[in-house]
Protein backbone atom coordinates (compact mmCIF):
# COMPACT_ATOMS: atom_id res chain seq x y z
CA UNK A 1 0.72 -153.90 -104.18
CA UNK A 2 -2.31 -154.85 -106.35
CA UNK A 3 -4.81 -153.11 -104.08
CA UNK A 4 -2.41 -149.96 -104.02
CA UNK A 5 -2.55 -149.76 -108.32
CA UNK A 6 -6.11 -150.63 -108.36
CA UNK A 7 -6.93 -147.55 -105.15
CA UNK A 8 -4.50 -144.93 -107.54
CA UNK A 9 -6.09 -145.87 -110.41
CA UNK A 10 -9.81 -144.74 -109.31
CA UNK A 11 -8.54 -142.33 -107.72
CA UNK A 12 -7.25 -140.49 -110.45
CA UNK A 13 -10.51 -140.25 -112.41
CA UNK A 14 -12.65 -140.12 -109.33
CA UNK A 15 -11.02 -136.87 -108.04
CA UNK A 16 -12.13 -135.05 -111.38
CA UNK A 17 -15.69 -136.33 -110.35
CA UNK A 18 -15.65 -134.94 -107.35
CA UNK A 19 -13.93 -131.03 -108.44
CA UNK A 20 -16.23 -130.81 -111.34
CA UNK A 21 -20.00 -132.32 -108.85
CA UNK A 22 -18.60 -129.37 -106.33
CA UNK A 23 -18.43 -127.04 -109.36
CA UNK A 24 -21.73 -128.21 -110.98
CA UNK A 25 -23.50 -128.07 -107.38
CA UNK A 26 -22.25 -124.14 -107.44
CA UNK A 27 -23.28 -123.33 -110.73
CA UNK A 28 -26.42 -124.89 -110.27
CA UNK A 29 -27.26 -122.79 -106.69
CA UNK A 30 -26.05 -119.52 -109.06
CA UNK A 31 -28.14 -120.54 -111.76
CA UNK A 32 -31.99 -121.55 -109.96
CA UNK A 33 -33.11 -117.78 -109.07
CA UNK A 34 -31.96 -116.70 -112.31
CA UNK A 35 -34.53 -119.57 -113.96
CA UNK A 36 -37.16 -119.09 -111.68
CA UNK A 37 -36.92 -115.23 -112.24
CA UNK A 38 -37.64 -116.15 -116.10
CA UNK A 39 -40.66 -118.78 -114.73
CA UNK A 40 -42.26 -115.54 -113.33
CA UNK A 41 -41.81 -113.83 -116.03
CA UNK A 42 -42.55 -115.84 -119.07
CA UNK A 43 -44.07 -119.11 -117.57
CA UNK A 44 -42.94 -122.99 -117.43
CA UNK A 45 -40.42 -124.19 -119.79
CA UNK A 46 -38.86 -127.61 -120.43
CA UNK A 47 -35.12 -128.61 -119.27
CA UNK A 48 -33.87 -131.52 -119.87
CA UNK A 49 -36.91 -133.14 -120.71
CA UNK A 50 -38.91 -131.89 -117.70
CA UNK A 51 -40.82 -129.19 -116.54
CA UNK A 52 -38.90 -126.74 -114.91
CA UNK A 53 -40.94 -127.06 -111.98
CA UNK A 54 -39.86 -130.67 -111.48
CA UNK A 55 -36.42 -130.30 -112.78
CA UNK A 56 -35.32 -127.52 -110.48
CA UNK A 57 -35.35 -130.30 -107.73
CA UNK A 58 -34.55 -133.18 -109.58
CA UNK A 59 -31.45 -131.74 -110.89
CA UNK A 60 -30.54 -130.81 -107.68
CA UNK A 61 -30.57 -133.52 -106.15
CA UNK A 62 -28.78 -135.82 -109.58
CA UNK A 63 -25.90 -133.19 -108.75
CA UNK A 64 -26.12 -134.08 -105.03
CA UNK A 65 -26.00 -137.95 -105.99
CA UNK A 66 -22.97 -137.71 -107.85
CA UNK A 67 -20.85 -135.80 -105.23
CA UNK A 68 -22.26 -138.74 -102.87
CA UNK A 69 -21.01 -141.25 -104.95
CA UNK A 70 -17.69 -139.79 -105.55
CA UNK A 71 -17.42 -139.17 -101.74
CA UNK A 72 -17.99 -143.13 -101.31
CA UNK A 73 -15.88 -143.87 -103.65
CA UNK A 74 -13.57 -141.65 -101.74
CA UNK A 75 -14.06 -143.85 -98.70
CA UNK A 76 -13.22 -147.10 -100.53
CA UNK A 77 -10.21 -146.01 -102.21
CA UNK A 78 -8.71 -145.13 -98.62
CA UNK A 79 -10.02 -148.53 -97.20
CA UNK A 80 -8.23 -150.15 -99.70
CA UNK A 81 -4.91 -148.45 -99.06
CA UNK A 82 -5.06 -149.08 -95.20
CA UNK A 83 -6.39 -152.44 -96.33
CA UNK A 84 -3.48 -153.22 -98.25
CA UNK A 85 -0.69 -151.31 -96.14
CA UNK A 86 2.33 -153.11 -95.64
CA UNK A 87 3.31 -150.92 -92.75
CA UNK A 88 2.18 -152.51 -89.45
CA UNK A 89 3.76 -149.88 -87.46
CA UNK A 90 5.69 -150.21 -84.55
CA UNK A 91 3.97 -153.35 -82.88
CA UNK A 92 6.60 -153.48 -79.99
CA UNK A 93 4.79 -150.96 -77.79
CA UNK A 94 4.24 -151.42 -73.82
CA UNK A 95 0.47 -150.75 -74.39
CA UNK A 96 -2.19 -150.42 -71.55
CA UNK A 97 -5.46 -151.57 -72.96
CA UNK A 98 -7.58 -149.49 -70.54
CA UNK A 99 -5.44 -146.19 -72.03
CA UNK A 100 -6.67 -147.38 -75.34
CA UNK A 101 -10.42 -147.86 -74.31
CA UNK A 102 -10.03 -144.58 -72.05
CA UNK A 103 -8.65 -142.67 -75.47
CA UNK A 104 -11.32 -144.32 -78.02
CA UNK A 105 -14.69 -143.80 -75.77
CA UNK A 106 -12.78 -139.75 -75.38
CA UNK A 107 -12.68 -139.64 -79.33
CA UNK A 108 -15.97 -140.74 -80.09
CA UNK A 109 -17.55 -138.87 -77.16
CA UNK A 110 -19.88 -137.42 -79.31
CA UNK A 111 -21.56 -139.91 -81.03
CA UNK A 112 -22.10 -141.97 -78.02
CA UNK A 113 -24.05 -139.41 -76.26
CA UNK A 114 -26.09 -139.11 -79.58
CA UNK A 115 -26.54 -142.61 -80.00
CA UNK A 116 -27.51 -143.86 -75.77
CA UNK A 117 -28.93 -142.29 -72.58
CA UNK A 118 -27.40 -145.73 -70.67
CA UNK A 119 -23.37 -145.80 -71.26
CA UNK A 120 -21.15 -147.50 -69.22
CA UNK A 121 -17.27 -148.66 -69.01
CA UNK A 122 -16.14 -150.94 -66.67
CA UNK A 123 -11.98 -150.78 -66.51
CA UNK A 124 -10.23 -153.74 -65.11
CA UNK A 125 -7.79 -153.65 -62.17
CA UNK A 126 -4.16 -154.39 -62.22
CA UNK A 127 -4.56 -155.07 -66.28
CA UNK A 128 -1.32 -156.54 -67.13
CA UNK A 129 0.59 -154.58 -70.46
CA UNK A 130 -0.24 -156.20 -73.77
CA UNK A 131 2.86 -155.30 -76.55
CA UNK A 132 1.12 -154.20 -79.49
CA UNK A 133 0.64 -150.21 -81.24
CA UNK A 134 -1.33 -148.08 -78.93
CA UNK A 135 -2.73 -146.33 -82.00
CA UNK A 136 -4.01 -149.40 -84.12
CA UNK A 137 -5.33 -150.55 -81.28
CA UNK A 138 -7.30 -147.49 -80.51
CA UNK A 139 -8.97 -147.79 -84.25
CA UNK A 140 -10.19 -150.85 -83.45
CA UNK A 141 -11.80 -149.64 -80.97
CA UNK A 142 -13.34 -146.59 -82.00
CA UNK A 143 -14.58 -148.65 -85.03
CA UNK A 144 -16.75 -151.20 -82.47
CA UNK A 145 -18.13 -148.74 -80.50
CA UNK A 146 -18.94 -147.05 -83.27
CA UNK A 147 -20.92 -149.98 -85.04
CA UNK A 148 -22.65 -150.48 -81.78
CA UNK A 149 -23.73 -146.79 -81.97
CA UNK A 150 -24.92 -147.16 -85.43
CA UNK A 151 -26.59 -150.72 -84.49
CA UNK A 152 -28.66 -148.61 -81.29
CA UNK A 153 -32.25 -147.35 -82.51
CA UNK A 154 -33.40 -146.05 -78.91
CA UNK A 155 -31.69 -143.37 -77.02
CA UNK A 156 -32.49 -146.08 -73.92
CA UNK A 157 -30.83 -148.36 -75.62
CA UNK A 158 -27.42 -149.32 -73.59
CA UNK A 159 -23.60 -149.66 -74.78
CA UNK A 160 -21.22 -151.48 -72.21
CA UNK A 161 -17.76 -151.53 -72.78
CA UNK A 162 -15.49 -154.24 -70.22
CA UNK A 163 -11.91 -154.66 -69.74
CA UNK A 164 -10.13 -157.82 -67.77
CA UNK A 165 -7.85 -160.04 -67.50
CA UNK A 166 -7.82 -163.70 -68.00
CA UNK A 167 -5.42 -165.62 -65.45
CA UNK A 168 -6.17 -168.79 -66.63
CA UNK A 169 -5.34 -168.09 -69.92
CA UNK A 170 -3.26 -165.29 -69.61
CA UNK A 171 -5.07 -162.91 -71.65
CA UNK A 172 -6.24 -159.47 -71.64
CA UNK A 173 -10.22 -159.06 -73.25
CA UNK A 174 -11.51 -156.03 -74.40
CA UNK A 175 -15.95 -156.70 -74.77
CA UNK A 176 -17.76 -153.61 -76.49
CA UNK A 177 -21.95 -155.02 -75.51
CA UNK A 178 -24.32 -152.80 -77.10
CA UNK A 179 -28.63 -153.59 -77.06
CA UNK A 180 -28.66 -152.62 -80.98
CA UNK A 181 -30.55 -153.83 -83.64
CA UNK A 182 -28.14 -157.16 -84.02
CA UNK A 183 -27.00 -159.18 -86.99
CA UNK A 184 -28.58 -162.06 -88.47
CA UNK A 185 -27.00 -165.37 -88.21
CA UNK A 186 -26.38 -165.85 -91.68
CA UNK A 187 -24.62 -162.26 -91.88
CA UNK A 188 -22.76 -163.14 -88.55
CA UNK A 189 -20.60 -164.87 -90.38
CA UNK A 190 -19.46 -162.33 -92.87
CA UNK A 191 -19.35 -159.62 -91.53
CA UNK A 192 -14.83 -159.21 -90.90
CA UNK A 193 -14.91 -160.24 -94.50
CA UNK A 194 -13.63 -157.22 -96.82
CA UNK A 195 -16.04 -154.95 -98.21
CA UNK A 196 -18.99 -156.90 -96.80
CA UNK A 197 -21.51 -154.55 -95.28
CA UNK A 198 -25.16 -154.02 -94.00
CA UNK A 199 -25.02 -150.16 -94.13
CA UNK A 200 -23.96 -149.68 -97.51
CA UNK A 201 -26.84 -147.65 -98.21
CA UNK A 202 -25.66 -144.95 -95.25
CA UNK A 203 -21.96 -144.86 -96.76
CA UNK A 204 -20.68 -148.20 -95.18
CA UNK A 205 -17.38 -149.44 -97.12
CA UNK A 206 -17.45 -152.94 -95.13
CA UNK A 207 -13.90 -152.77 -94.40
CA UNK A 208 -13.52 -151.70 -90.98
CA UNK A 209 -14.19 -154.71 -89.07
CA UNK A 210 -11.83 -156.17 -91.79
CA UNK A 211 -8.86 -153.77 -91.07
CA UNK A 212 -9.77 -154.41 -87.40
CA UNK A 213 -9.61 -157.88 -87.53
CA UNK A 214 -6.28 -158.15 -89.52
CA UNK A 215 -5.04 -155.31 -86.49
CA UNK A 216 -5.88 -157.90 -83.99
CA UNK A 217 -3.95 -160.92 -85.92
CA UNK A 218 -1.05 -158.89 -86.26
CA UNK A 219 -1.19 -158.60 -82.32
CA UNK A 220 -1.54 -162.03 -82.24
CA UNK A 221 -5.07 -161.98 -80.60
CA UNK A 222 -8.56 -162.88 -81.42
CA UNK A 223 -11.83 -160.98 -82.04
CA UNK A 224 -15.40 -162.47 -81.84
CA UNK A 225 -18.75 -161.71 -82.43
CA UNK A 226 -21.99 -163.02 -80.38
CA UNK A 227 -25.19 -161.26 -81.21
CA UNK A 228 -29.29 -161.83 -81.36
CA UNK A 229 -31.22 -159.96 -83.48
CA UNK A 230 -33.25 -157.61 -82.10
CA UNK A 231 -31.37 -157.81 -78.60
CA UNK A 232 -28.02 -156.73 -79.33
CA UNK A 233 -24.21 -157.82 -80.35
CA UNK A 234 -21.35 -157.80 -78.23
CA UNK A 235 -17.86 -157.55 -79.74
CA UNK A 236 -14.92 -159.35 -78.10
CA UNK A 237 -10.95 -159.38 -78.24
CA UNK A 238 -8.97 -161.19 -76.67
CA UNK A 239 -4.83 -159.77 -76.41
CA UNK A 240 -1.88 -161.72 -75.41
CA UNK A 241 0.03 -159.96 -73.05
CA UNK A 242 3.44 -158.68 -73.10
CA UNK A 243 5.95 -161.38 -73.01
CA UNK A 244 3.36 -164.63 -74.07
């Protein structure tokens, strides 16, 4: 409930910030050939404590900055709500973990051919049903393969994704490999905590592994992370299935 008061709350203001930065960024466009008409004209002049031949681009991009920042802001606000959603859904579900791979890699199609030249997914036979909710499951998902897109910095670079089925333990595992950039020991071990990210300067909120993680607990499974900088990370879950 606290997370829900605190999200509203900066909402409220935040959506202000981000009608009057789309207004601002309009009048702004409207307003440079108009100025640089009158530079012709009459020369330089000072705005805002600058030359208008720096300011014209500074300004800019101050105006671009804020919408940014609201946008973020945005992002967080909406982490925070599925964050703090009491709702778990419906987690009674006959569910088919190579559906939910199969639907994922289909949803996020596009980034993975941006992101690798070498993708593969291996499906396991004869997968036994896990009982969980298709669609959480699927975010999870989609959010490690899309980490392991992010984490690739080669085109050559390859992203694995395996399916199988434990007899021994009588599990179902779901492994997302990827030969990314890898994480750090020391940030290994923070990295399903909330709001802790490593790509907060490219609009990272650092709560997706953490809604992903507290998906998987629900479901009574496990997720893990192995990973070498410089070589890679692979992600793994590990389901119960239906009936354990």
């Amino acid at each position: 409930m606290l997370f829900r008061s605190v999200a509203h709350e900066i909402n409220n203001p935040n959506n202000f910030m981000l009608l009057n930065g789309k207004i601002l960024s309009r009048v702004w466009d409207d307003v440079i050939p108009i100025l640089k008409q009158y530079t012709e004209k009459n020369g330089d002049f000072v705005l805002a404590g600058m030359p208008f031949s720096k300011a014209q681009e500074k300004i800019g991009q101050l105006i671009a900055g804020v919408l940014e920042g609201a946008i973020r802001i945005q992002k967080i606000v909406q982490g925070l709500k599925d964050f703090a959603r009491k709702d778990k859904g419906d987690l009674n579900q006959s569910v088919d973990i190579n559906s939910v791979v199969e639907s994922a890699v289909l949803i996020v199609d596009n980034l993975i051919k941006k992101s690798t030249n070498s993708f593969s997914v291996e499906y396991g036979k004869d997968l036994p049903a896990i009982k969980g909710n298709f669609q959480q499951l699927d975010q999870v998902i989609i959010n490690l393969i899309t980490n392991s897109c992010q984490a690739i910095q080669n085109m050559e670079k390859g992203l694995e994704i395996f399916t199988s089925y434990d007899r021994d333990s009588d599990r179902v595992i779901i492994m997302v490999c990827d030969e990314g950039i890898g994480i750090p020991p020391e940030e290994l071990k923070q990295i399903m905590d909330p709001f802790f990210t490593t790509k907060r300067d490219t609009g990272g909120t650092g709560l997706g592994l953490s809604i992903s993680y507290s998906i998987i607990k629900d479901h009574g499974g496990e997720m893990s992370f192995n990973s070498e900088p410089g070589k890679g990370t692979t992600a793994k879950v590990i389901m119960p299935i239906a009936g354990t």
